[in-house]
C-alpha atoms as a PDB file:
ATOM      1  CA  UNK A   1     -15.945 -10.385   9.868  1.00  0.00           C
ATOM      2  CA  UNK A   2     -16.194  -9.642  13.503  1.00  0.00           C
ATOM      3  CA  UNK A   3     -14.694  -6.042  14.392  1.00  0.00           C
ATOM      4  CA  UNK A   4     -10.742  -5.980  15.635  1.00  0.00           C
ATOM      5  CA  UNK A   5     -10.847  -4.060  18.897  1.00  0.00           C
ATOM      6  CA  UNK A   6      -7.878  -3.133  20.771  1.00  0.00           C
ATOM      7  CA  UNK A   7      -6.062  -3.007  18.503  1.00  0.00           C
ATOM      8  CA  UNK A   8      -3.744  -0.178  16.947  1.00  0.00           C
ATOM      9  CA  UNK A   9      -2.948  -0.059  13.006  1.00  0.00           C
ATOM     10  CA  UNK A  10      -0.213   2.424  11.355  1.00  0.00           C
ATOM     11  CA  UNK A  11      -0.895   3.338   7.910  1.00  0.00           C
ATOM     12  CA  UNK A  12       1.444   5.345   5.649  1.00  0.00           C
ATOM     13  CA  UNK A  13       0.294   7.045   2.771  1.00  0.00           C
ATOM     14  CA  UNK A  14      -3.462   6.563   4.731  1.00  0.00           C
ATOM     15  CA  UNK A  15      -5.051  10.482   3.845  1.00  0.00           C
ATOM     16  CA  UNK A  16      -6.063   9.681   0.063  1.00  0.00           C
ATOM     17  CA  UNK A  17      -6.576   7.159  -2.663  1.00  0.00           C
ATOM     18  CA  UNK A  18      -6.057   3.362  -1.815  1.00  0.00           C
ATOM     19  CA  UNK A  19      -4.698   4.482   1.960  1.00  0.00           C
ATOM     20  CA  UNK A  20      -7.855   6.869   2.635  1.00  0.00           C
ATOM     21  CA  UNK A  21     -10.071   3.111   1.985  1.00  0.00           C
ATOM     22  CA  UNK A  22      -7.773   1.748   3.933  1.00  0.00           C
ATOM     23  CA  UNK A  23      -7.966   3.916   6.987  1.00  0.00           C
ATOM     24  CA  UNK A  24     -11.705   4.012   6.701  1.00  0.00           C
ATOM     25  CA  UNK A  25     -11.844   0.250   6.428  1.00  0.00           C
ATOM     26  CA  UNK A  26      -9.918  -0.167   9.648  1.00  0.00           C
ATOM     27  CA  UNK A  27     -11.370   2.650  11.620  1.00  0.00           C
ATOM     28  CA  UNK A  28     -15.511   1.709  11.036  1.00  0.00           C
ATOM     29  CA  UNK A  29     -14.201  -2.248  12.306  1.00  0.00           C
ATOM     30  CA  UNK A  30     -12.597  -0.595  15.463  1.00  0.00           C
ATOM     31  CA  UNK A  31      -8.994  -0.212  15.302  1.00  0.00           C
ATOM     32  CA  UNK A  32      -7.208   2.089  16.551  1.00  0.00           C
ATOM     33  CA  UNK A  33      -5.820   3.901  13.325  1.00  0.00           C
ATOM     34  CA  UNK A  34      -2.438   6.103  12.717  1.00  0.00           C
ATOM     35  CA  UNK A  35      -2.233   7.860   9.468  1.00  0.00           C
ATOM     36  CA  UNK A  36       1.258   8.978   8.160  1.00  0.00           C
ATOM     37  CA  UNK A  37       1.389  11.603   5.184  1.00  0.00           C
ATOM     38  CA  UNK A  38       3.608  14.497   4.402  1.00  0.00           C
ATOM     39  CA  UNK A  39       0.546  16.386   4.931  1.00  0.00           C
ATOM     40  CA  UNK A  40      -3.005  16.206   6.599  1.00  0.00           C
ATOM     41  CA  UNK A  41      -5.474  17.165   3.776  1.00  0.00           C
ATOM     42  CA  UNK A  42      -8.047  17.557   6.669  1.00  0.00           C
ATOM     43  CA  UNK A  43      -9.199  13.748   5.978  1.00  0.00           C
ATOM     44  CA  UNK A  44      -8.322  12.602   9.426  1.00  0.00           C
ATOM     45  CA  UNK A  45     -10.563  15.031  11.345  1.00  0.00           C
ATOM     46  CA  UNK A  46     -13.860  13.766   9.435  1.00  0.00           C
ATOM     47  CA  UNK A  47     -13.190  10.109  11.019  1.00  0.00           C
ATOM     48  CA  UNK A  48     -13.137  11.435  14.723  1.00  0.00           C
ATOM     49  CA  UNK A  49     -11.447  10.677  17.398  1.00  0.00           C
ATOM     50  CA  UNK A  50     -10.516   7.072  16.708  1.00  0.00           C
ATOM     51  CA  UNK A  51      -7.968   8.553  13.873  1.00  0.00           C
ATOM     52  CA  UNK A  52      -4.810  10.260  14.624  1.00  0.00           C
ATOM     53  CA  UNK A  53      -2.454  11.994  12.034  1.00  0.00           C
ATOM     54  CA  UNK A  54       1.343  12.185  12.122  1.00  0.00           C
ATOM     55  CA  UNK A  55       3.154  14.160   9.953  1.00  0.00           C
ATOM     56  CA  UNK A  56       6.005  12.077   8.215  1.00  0.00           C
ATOM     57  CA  UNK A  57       8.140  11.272   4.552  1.00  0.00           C
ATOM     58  CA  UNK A  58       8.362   7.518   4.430  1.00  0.00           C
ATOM     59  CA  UNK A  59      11.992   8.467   2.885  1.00  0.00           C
ATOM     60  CA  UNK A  60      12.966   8.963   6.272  1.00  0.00           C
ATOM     61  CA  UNK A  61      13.893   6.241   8.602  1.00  0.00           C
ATOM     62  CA  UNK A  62      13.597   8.180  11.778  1.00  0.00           C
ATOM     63  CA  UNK A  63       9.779   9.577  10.364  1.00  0.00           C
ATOM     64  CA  UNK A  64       8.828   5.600  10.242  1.00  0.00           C
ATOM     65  CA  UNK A  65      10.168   5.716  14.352  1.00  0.00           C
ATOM     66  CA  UNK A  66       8.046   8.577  14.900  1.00  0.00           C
ATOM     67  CA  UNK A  67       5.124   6.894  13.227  1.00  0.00           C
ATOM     68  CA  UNK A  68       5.207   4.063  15.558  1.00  0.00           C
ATOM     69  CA  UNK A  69       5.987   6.023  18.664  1.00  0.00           C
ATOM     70  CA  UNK A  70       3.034   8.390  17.853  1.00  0.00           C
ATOM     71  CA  UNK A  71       0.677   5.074  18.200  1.00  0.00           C
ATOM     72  CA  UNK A  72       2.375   3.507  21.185  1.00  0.00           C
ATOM     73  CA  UNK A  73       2.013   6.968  22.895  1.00  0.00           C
ATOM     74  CA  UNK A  74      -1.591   7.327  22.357  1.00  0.00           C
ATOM     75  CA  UNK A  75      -2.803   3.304  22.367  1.00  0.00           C
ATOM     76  CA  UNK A  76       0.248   1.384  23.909  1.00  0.00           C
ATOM     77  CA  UNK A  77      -0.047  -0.628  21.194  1.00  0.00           C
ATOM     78  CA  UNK A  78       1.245  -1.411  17.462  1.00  0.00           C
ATOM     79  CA  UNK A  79      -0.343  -3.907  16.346  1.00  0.00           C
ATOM     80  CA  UNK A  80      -0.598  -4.081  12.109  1.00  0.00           C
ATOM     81  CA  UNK A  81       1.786  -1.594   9.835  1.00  0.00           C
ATOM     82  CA  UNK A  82       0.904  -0.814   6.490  1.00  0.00           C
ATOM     83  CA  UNK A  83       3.069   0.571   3.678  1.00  0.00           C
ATOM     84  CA  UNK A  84       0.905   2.241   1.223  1.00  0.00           C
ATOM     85  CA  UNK A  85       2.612   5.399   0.554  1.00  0.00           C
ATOM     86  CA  UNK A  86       3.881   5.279  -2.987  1.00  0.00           C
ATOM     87  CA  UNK A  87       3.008   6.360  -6.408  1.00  0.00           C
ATOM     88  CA  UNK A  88       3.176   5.832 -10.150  1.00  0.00           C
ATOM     89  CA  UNK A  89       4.737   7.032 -13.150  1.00  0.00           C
ATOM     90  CA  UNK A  90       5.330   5.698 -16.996  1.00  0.00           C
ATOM     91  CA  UNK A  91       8.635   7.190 -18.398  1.00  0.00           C
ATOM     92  CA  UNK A  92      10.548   5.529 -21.221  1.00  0.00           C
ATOM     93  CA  UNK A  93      13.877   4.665 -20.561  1.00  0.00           C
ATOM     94  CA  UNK A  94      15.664   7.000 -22.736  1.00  0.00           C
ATOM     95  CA  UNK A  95      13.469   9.566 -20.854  1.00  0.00           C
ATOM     96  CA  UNK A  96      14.240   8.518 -17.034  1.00  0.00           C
ATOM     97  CA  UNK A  97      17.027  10.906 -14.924  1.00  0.00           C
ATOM     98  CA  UNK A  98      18.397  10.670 -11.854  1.00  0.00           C
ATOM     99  CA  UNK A  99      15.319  12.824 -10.085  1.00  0.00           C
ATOM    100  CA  UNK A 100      12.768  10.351 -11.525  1.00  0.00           C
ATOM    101  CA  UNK A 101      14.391   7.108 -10.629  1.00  0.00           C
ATOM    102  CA  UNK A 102      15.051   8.069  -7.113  1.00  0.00           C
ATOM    103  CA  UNK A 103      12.018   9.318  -6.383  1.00  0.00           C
ATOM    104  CA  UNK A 104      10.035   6.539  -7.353  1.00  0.00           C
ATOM    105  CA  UNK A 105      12.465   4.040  -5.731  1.00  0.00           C
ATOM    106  CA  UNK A 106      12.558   6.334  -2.726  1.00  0.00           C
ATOM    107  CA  UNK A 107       8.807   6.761  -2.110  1.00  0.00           C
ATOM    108  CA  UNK A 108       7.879   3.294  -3.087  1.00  0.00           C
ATOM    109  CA  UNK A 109      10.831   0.842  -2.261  1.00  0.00           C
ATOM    110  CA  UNK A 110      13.024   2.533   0.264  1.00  0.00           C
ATOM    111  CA  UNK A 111       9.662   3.781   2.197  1.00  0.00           C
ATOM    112  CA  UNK A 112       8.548   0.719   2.710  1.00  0.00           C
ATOM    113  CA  UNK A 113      11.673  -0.829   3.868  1.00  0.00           C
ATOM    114  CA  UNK A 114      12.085   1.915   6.374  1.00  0.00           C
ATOM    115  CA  UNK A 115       8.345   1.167   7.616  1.00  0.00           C
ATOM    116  CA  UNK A 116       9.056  -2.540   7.758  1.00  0.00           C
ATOM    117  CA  UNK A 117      12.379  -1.858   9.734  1.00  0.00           C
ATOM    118  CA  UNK A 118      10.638   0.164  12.412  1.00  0.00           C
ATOM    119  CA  UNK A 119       7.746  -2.339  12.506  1.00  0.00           C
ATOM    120  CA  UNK A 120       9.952  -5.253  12.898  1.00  0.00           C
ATOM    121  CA  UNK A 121      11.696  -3.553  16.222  1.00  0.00           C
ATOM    122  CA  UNK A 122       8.348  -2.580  17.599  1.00  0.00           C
ATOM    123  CA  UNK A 123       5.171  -4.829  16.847  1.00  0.00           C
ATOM    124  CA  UNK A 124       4.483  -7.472  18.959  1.00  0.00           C
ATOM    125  CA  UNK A 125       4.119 -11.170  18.126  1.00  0.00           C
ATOM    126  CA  UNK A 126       0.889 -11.484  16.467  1.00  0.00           C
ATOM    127  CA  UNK A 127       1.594  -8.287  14.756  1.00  0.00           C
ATOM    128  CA  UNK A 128       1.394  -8.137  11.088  1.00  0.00           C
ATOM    129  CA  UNK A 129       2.894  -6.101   8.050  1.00  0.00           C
ATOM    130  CA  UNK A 130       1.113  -5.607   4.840  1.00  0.00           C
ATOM    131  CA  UNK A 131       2.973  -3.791   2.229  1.00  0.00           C
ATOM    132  CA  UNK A 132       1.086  -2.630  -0.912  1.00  0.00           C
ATOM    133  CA  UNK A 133       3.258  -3.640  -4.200  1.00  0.00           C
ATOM    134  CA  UNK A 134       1.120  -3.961  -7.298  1.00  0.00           C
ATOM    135  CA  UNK A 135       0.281  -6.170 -10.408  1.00  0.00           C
ATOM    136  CA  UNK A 136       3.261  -4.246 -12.075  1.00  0.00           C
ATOM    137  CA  UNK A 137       5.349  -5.680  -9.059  1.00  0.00           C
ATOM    138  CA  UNK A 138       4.437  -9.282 -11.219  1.00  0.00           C
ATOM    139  CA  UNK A 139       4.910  -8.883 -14.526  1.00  0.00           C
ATOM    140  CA  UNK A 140       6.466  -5.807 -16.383  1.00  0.00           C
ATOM    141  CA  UNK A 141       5.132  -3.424 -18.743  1.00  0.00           C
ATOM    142  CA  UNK A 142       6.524  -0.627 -21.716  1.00  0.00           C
ATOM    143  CA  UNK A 143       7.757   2.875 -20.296  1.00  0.00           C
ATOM    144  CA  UNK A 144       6.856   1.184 -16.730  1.00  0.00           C
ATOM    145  CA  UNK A 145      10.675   0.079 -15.806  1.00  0.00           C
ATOM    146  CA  UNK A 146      11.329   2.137 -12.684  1.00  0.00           C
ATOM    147  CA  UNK A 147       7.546   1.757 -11.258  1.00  0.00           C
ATOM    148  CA  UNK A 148       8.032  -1.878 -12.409  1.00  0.00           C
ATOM    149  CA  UNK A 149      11.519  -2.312 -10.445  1.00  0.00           C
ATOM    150  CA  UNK A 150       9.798  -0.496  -7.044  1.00  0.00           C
ATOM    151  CA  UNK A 151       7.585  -2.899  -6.928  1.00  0.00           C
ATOM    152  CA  UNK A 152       9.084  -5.904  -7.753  1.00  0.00           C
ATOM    153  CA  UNK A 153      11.368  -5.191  -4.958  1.00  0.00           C
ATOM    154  CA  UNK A 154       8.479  -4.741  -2.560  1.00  0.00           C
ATOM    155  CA  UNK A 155       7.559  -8.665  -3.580  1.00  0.00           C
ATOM    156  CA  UNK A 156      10.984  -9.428  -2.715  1.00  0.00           C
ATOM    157  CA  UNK A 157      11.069  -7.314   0.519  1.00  0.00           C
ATOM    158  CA  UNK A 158       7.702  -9.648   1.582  1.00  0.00           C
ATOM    159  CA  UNK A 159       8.888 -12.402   0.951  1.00  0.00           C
ATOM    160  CA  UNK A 160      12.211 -12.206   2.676  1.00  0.00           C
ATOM    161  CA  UNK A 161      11.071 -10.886   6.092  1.00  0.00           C
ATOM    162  CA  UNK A 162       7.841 -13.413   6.221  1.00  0.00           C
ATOM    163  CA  UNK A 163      11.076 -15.889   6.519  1.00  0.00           C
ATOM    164  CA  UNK A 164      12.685 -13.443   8.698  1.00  0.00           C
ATOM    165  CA  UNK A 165      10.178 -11.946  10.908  1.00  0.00           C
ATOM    166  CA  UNK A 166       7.899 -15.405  11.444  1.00  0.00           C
ATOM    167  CA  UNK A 167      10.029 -17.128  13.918  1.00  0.00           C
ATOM    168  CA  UNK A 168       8.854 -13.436  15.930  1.00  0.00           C
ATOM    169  CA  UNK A 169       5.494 -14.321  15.245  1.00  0.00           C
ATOM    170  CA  UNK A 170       5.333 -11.690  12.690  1.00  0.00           C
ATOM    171  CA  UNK A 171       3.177 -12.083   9.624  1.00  0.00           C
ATOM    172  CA  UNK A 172       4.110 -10.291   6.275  1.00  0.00           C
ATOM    173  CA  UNK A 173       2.166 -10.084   3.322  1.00  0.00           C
ATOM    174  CA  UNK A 174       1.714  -7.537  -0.133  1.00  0.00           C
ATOM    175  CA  UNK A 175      -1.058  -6.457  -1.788  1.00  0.00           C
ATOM    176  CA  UNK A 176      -1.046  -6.078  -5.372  1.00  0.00           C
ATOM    177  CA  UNK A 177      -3.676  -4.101  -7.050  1.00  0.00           C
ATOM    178  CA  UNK A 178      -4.688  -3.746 -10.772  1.00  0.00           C
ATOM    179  CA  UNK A 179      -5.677  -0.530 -12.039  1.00  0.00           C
ATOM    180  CA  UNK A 180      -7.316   1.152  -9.431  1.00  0.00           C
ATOM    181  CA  UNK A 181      -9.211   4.252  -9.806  1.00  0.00           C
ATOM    182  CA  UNK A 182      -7.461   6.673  -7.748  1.00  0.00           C
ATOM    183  CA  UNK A 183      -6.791  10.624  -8.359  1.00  0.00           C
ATOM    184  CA  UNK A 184      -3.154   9.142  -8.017  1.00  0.00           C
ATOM    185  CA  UNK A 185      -4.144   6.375 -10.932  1.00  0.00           C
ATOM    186  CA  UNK A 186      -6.399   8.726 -13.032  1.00  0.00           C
ATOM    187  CA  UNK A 187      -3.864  12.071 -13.413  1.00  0.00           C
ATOM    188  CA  UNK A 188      -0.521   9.473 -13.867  1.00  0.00           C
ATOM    189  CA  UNK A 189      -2.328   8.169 -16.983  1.00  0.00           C
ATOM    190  CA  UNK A 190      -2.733  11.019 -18.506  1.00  0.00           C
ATOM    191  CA  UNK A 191       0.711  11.436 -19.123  1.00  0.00           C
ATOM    192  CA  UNK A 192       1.518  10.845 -23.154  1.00  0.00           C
ATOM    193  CA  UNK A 193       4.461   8.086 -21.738  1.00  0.00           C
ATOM    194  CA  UNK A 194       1.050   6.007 -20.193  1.00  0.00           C
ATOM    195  CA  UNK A 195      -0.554   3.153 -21.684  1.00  0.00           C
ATOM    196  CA  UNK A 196      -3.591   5.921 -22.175  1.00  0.00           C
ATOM    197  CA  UNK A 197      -0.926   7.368 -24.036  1.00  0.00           C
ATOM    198  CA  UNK A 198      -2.929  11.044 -22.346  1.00  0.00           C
ATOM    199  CA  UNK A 199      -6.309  10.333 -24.351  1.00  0.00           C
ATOM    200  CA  UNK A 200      -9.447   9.566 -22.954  1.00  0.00           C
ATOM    201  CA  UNK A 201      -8.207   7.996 -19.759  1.00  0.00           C
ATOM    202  CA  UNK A 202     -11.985   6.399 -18.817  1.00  0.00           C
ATOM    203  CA  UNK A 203     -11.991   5.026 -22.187  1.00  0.00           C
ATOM    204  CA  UNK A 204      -8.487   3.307 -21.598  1.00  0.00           C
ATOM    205  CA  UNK A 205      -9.558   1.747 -18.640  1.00  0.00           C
ATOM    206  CA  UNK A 206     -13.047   0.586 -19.794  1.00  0.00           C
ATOM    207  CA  UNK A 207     -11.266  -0.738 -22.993  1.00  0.00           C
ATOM    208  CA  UNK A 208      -8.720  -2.547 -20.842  1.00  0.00           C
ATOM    209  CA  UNK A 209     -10.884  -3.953 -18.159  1.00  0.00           C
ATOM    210  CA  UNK A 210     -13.252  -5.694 -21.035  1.00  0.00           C
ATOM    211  CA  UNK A 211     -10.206  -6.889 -22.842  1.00  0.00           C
ATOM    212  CA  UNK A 212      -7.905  -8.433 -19.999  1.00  0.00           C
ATOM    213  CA  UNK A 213     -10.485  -8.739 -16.590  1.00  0.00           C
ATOM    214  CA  UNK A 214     -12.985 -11.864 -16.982  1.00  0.00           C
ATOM    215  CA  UNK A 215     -15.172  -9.964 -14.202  1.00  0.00           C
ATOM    216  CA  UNK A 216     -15.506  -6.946 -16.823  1.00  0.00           C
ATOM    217  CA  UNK A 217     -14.586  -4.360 -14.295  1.00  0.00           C
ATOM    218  CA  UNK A 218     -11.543  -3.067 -12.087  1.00  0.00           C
ATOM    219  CA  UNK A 219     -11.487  -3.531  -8.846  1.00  0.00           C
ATOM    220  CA  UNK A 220     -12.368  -0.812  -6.303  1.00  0.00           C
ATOM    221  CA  UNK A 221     -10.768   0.929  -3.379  1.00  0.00           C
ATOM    222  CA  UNK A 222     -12.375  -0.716  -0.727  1.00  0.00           C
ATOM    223  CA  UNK A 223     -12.286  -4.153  -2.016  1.00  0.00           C
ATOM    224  CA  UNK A 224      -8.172  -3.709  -1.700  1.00  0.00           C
ATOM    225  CA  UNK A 225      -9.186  -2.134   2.072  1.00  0.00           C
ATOM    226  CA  UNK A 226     -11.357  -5.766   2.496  1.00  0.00           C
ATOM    227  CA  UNK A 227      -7.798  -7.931   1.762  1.00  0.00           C
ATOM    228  CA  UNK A 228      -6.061  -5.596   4.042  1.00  0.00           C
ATOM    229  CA  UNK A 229      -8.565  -6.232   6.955  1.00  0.00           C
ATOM    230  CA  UNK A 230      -8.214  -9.854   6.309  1.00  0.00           C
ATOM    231  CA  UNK A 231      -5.175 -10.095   5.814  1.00  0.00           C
ATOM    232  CA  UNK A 232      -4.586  -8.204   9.524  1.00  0.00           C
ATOM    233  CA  UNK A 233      -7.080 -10.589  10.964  1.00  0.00           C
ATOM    234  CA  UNK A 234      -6.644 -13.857  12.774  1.00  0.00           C
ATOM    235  CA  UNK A 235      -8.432 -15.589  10.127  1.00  0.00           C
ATOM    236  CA  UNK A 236      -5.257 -15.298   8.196  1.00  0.00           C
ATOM    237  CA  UNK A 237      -3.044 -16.468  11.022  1.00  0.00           C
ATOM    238  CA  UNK A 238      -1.657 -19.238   8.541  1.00  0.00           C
ATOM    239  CA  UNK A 239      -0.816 -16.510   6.032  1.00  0.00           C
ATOM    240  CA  UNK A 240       2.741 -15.204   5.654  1.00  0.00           C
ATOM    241  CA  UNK A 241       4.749 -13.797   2.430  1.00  0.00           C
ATOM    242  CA  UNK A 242       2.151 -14.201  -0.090  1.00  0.00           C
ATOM    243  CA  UNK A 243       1.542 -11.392  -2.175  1.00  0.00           C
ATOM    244  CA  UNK A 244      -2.019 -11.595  -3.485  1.00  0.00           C
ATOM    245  CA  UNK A 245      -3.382 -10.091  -6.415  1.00  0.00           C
ATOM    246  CA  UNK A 246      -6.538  -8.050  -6.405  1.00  0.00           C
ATOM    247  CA  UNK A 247      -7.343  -7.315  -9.985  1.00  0.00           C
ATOM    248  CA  UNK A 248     -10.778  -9.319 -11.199  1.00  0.00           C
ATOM    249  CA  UNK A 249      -8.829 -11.877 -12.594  1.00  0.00           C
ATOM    250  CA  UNK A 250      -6.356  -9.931 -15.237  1.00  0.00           C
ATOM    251  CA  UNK A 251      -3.379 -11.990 -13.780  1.00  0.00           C
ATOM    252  CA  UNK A 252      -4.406 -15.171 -12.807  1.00  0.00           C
ATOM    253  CA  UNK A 253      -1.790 -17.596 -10.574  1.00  0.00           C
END
């Protein structure tokens, strides 16, 4: 794919796991790239110059305004926003408070709302908005309900401003990973609530990618980075409130 210059992307969540690919992805095919976190782990400086940080919590509309104003101060431009801040958790039910279900809704569901709200005012048309839901935003699972409900809603969310935001000229599209091994990924299943059920988390996931993925394997970090990139591109010009899995074939559509 021929490298995207001049062009600015803002990334939330972009300093570690499935962001961190992300940002690399975008940064080595020569976008402009904007990183929001709650903190810079020092993963920004190692990409150079062509990286900027802003400090931000996606639970914050006016941190989302910031975001975007950080990039059209430094580029002039906002092209692409991505919403991949979020994170998961397996909690039955009976177990779930009020601190639990907000902050997963918060970080995952109300986070990306906020970052589609501020891209809607400010990208241009042509610009694009990928949000990054998850097989779990598809198809439920046990002890999963809250994670589950996040990301269902960021399907929803997609699907409603592609209808919305397309007579702008504004694409809007979702990711939805499988399993992916992340630090994020790895330490939430070894909680005794996961499907791991806290045992020998590798083993889970080998187990479970030989029983349910006709490729035999998981998918990795940078493939999801790859669907971003295309997804920003013009090649997908015709592509608008889809939400496309990236999981070796567990869920089929």
């Amino acid at each position: 794919m021929a490298k995207q210059k001049q062009k600015t992307v803002i990334i939330t969540g972009g300093t570690k796991g499935i962001g961190a690919a992300i940002t690399q992805e975008f940064s080595k095919n020569g976008l402009s790239v904007v990183i929001g976190a709650r903190h810079d782990n020092g993963f920004t400086r190692k990409l150079g110059s062509q990286v900027r940080f802003c400090s931000m919590d996606v639970r914050r509309e006016k941190d989302h305004e910031r975001l975007i104003k950080t990039a059209l101060d430094w580029t002039q431009r906002a092209d692409i926003y991505i919403n991949c801040a979020g994170f998961s958790g397996w909690r039955p039910i009976i177990k779930i408070d009020e601190t639990f279900f907000h902050e997963m809704i918060d970080v995952n569901l109300k986070g990306t709302f906020w970052g589609c709200k501020a891209a809607a005012k400010h990208l241009t048309r042509g610009g694009t908005i990928i949000n990054i839901s998850s097989l779990a935003g598809k198809r439920g699972s046990a002890n999963n309900s809250v994670y589950c409900a996040s990301k269902f809603g960021v399907i929803g969310l997609t699907q409603s401003l592609a209808k919305e935001l397309g007579p702008l000229g504004i694409r809007v599209n979702a990711v939805c990973p499988v399993y992916v091994k992340t630090p994020g990924v790895l330490a939430a299943l070894q909680n005794k609530d996961s499907p791991a059920r806290g045992k020998d988390v590798e083993k889970y996931l080998k187990t479970f990618s030989d029983q349910n993925a006709p490729l035999g394997r998981l998918p990795l970090d940078e493939e999801i980075a790859k669907i971003c990139l295309f997804l920003a591109s013009d090649a997908a010009g015709a592509i608008t409130g889809q939400s496309i899995n990236v999981d070796c074939g567990v869920f089929p559509q």
